[in-house]
Protein backbone atom coordinates (compact mmCIF):
# COMPACT_ATOMS: atom_id res chain seq x y z
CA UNK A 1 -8.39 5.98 8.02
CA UNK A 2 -5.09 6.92 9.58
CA UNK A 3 -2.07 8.25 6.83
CA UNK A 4 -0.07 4.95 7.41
CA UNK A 5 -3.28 2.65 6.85
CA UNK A 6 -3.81 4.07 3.90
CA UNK A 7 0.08 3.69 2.92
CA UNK A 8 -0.23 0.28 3.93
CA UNK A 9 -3.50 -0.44 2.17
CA UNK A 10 -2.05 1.47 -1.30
CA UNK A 11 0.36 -0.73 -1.26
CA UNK A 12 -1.60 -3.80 -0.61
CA UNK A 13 -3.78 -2.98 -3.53
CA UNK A 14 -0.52 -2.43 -6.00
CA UNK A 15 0.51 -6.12 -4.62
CA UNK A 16 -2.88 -7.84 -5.66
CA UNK A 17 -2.84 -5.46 -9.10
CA UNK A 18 0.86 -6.74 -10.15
CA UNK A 19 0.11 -10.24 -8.43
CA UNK A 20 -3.51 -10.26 -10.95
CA UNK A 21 -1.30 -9.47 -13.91
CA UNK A 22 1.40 -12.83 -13.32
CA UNK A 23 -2.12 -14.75 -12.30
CA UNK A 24 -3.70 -13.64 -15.77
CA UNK A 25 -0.56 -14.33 -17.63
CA UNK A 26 -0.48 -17.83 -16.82
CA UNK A 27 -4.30 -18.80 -17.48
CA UNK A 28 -3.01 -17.07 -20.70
CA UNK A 29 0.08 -19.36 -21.32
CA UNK A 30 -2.80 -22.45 -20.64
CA UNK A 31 -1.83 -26.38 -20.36
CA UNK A 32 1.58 -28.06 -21.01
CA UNK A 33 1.64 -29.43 -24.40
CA UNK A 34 1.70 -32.98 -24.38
CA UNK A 35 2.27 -35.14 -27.84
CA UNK A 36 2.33 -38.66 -26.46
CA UNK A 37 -0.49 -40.73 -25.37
CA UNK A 38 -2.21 -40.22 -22.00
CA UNK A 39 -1.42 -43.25 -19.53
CA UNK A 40 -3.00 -41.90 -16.33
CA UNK A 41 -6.11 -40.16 -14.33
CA UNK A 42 -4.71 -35.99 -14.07
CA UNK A 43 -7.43 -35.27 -11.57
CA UNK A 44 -5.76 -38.19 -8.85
CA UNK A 45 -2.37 -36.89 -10.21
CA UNK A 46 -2.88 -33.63 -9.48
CA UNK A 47 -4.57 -34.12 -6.20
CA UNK A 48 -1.35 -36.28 -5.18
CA UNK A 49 1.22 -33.51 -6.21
CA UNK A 50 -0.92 -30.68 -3.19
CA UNK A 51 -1.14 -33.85 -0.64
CA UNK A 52 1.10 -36.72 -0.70
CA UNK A 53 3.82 -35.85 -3.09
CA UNK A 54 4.32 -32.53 -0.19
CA UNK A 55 4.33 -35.32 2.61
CA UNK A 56 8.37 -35.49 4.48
CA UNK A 57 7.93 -38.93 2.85
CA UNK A 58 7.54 -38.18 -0.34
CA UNK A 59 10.16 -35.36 -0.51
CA UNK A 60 14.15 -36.09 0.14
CA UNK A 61 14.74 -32.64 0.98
CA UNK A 62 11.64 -33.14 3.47
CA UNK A 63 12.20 -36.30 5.49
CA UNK A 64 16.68 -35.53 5.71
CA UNK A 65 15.64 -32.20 7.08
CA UNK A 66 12.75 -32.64 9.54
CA UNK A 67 13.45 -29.68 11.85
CA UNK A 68 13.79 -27.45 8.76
CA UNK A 69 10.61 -28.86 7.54
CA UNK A 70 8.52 -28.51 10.68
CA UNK A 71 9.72 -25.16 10.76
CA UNK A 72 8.75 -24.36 7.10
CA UNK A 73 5.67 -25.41 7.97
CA UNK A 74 4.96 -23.15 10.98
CA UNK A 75 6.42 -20.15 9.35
CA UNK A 76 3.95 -20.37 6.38
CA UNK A 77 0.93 -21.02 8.53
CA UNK A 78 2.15 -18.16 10.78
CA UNK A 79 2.48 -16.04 7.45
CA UNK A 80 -1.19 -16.94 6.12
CA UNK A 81 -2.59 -16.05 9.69
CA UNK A 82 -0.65 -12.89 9.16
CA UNK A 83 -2.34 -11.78 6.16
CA UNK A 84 -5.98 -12.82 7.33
CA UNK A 85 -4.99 -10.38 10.41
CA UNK A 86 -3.56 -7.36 8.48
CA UNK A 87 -7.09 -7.50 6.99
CA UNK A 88 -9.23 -7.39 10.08
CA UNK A 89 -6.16 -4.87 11.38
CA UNK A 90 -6.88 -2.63 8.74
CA UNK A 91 -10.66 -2.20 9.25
CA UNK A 92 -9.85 -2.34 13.75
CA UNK A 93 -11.87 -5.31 14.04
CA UNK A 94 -10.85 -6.31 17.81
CA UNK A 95 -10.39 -9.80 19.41
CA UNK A 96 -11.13 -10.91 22.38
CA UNK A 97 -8.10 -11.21 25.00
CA UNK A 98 -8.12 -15.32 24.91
CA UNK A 99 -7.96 -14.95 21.06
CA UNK A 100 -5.15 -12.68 21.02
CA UNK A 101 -2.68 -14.25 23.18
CA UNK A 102 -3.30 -17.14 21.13
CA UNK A 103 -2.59 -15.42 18.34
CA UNK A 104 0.67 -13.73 20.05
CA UNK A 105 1.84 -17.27 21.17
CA UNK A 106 1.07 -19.00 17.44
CA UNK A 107 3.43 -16.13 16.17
CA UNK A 108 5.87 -16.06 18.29
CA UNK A 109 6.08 -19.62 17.83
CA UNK A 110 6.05 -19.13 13.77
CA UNK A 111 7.84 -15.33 13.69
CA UNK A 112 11.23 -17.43 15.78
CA UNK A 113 10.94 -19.95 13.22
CA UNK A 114 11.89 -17.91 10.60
CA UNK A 115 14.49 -16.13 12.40
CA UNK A 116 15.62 -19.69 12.36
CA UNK A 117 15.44 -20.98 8.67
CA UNK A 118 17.41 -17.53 8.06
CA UNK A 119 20.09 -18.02 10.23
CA UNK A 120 20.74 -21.31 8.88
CA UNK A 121 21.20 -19.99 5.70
CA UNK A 122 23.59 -18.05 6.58
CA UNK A 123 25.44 -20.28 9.23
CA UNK A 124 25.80 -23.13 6.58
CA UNK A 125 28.56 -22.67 4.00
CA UNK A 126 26.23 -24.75 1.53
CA UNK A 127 23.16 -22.87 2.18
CA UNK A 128 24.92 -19.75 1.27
CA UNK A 129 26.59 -20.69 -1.97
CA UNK A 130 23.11 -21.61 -3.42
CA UNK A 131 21.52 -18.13 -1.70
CA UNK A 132 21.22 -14.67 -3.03
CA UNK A 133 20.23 -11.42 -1.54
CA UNK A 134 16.58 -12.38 -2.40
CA UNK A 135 16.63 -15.29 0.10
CA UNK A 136 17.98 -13.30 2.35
CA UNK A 137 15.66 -10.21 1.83
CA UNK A 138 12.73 -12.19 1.55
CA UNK A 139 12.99 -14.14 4.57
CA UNK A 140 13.64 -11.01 6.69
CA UNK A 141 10.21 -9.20 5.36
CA UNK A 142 7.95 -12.02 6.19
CA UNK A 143 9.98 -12.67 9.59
CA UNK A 144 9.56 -9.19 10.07
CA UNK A 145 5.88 -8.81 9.52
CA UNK A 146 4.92 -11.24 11.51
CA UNK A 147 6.53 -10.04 14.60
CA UNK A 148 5.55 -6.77 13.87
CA UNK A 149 2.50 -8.47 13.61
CA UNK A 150 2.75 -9.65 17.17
CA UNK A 151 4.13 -6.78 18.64
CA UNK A 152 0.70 -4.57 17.15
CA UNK A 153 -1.16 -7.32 19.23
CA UNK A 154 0.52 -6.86 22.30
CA UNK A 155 0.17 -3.00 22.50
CA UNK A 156 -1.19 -0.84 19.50
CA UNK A 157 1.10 1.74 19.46
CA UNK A 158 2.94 -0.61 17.27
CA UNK A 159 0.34 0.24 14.46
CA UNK A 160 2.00 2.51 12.77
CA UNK A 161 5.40 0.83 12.24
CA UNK A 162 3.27 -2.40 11.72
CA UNK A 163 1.46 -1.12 8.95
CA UNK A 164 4.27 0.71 7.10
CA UNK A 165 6.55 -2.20 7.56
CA UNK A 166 3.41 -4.53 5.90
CA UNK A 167 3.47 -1.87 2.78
CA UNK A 168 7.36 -2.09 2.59
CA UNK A 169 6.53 -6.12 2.14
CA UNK A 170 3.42 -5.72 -0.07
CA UNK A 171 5.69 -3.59 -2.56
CA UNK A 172 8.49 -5.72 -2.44
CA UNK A 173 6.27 -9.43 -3.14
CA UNK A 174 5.63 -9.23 -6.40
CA UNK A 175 9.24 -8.59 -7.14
CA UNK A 176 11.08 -10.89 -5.60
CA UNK A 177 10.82 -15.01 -4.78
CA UNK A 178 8.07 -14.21 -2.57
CA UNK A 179 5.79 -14.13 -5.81
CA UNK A 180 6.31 -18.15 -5.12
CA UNK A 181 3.09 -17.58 -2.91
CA UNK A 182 0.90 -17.32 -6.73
CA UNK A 183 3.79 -19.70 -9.05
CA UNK A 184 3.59 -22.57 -6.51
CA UNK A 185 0.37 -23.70 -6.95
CA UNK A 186 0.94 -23.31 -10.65
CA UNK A 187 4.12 -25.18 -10.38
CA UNK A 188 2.42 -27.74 -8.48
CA UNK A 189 -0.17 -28.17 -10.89
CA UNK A 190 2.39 -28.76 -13.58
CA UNK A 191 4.09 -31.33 -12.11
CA UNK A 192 0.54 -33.33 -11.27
CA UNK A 193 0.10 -32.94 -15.14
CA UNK A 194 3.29 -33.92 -15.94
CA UNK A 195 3.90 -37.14 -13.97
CA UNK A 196 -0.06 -38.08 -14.05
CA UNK A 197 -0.45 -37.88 -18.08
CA UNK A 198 2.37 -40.19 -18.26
CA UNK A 199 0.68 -42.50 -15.02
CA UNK A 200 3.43 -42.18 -12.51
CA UNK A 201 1.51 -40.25 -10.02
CA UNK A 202 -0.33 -40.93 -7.91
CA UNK A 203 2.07 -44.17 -6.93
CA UNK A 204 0.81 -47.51 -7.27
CA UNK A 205 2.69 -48.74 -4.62
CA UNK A 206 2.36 -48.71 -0.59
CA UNK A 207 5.94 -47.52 -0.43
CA UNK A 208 7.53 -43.81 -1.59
CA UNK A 209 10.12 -43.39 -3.92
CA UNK A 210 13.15 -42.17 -1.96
C-alpha cells in the first residue's frame, strides 16, 4: 500500500474510532424520558419521522425550496456513493468502463450540486447571517471529495491528491457539523418518539400539516 493510502486509510480509521465513541455515548444516554401517558404506536411514529415526515410535503423548508431540496438530495446520494468508492479505491478494485462513466456522470451531476448549495449560502444575505465557517468548511470538503472523487476516475494519477484530500475530510468529520451523518438518525429517532408517544405522528389525516 502506497504512503498516501495509508495516510488516507489512518485517517479513515481515526474517523470511525472518534465517530464509535459519539455512537457509544448516545446508546449510553438511552430513551427520552417521558412522564405522561403513552397515546400512540412509536414503531409507525418512528417509521413516519425516516419516510414521510422527510417528504417536500411534509417539510416547509422542503416544498418552498424545491431546487435546494432536489439538490440536497443528489449531493448526499453522490456523497454515500463516494464513500462506498473510497473503499473499493483503497483496495484498487477496478470497474468496468460503462460503470465508471456512470459513476463520473452521477458525480458530476452531485459534486456541481454542492458547488451550488454553497454558493447560495454565500450569495444570500439570509443564508449568511445564520452560517458559520463550519457551513462553509464543511460543504467545501464533501464538494471537494467528490470531485476529487471523479477526477481519480477519469485518470488515476489523481490518486494521490484524491486520497490525501479524503484523509484531510476523514480528520475533519468528526469535528465539525459533518458528524450530522451519525446525530441525524438519532435526531430523527427522537422526534418519532417524541411526537408518536404523544399520537401525533404518523398523521391521521390524508392532508400534511403545512
Amino acid at each position: 500500500m502506497t504512503l498516501y493510502k495509508t495516510i488516507s486509510l489512518a485517517a479513515f480509521l481515526i474517523c470511525l474510532l472518534i465517530m464509535a465513541y459519539h455512537f457509544v455515548r448516545l446508546i449510553r444516554l438511552g430513551l427520552p424520558k417521558e412522564y405522561s401517558h403513552r397515546k400512540g404506536n412509536l414503531k409507525s411514529a418512528i417509521t413516519y419521522s425516516f419516510t414521510g415526515a422527510m417528504s417536500p410535503s411534509g417539510k416547509e423548508s422542503a416544498y418552498l425550496h424545491l431546487p435546494t431540496y432536489t439538490a440536497g438530495l443528489l449531493y448526499h446520494t453522490g456523497t454515500f456513493i463516494c464513500l462506498a468508492l473510497y473503499i473499493l479505491m483503497l483496495f484498487d478494485i477496478s470497474f468496468s468502463d460503462t460503470m465508471r462513466w456512470i459513476l463520473i456522470c452521477v458525480l458530476a451531476v452531485s459534486g456541481f450540486s454542492g458547488l451550488g448549495i454553497f454558493i447560495k449560502r454565500i450569495s444570500l444575505e439570509k443564508m449568511r447571517y445564520i452560517s458559520n465557517a463550519d457551513d462553509y468548511i464543511s460543504n467545501l470538503l464533501v464538494s471537494g471529495f467528490q470531485i476529487m472523487t471523479l477526477a481519480a476516475l477519469l485518470n488515476g494519477a489523481f490518486a494521490a491528491y484524491y486520497f490525501i484530500f479524503s484523509g484531510v475530510l476523514f480528520l475533519y468529520l468528526p469535528s465539525g457539523k459533518l458528524k450530522h451523518s451519525l446525530y441525524f438518525f438519532a435526531a430523527r429517532y427522537h422526534l418519532g418518539f417524541f411526537y408518536g408517544w404523544r399520537g401525533i405522528w404518523p398523521l391521521k389525516t390524508h392532508g400534511q400539516v403545512k
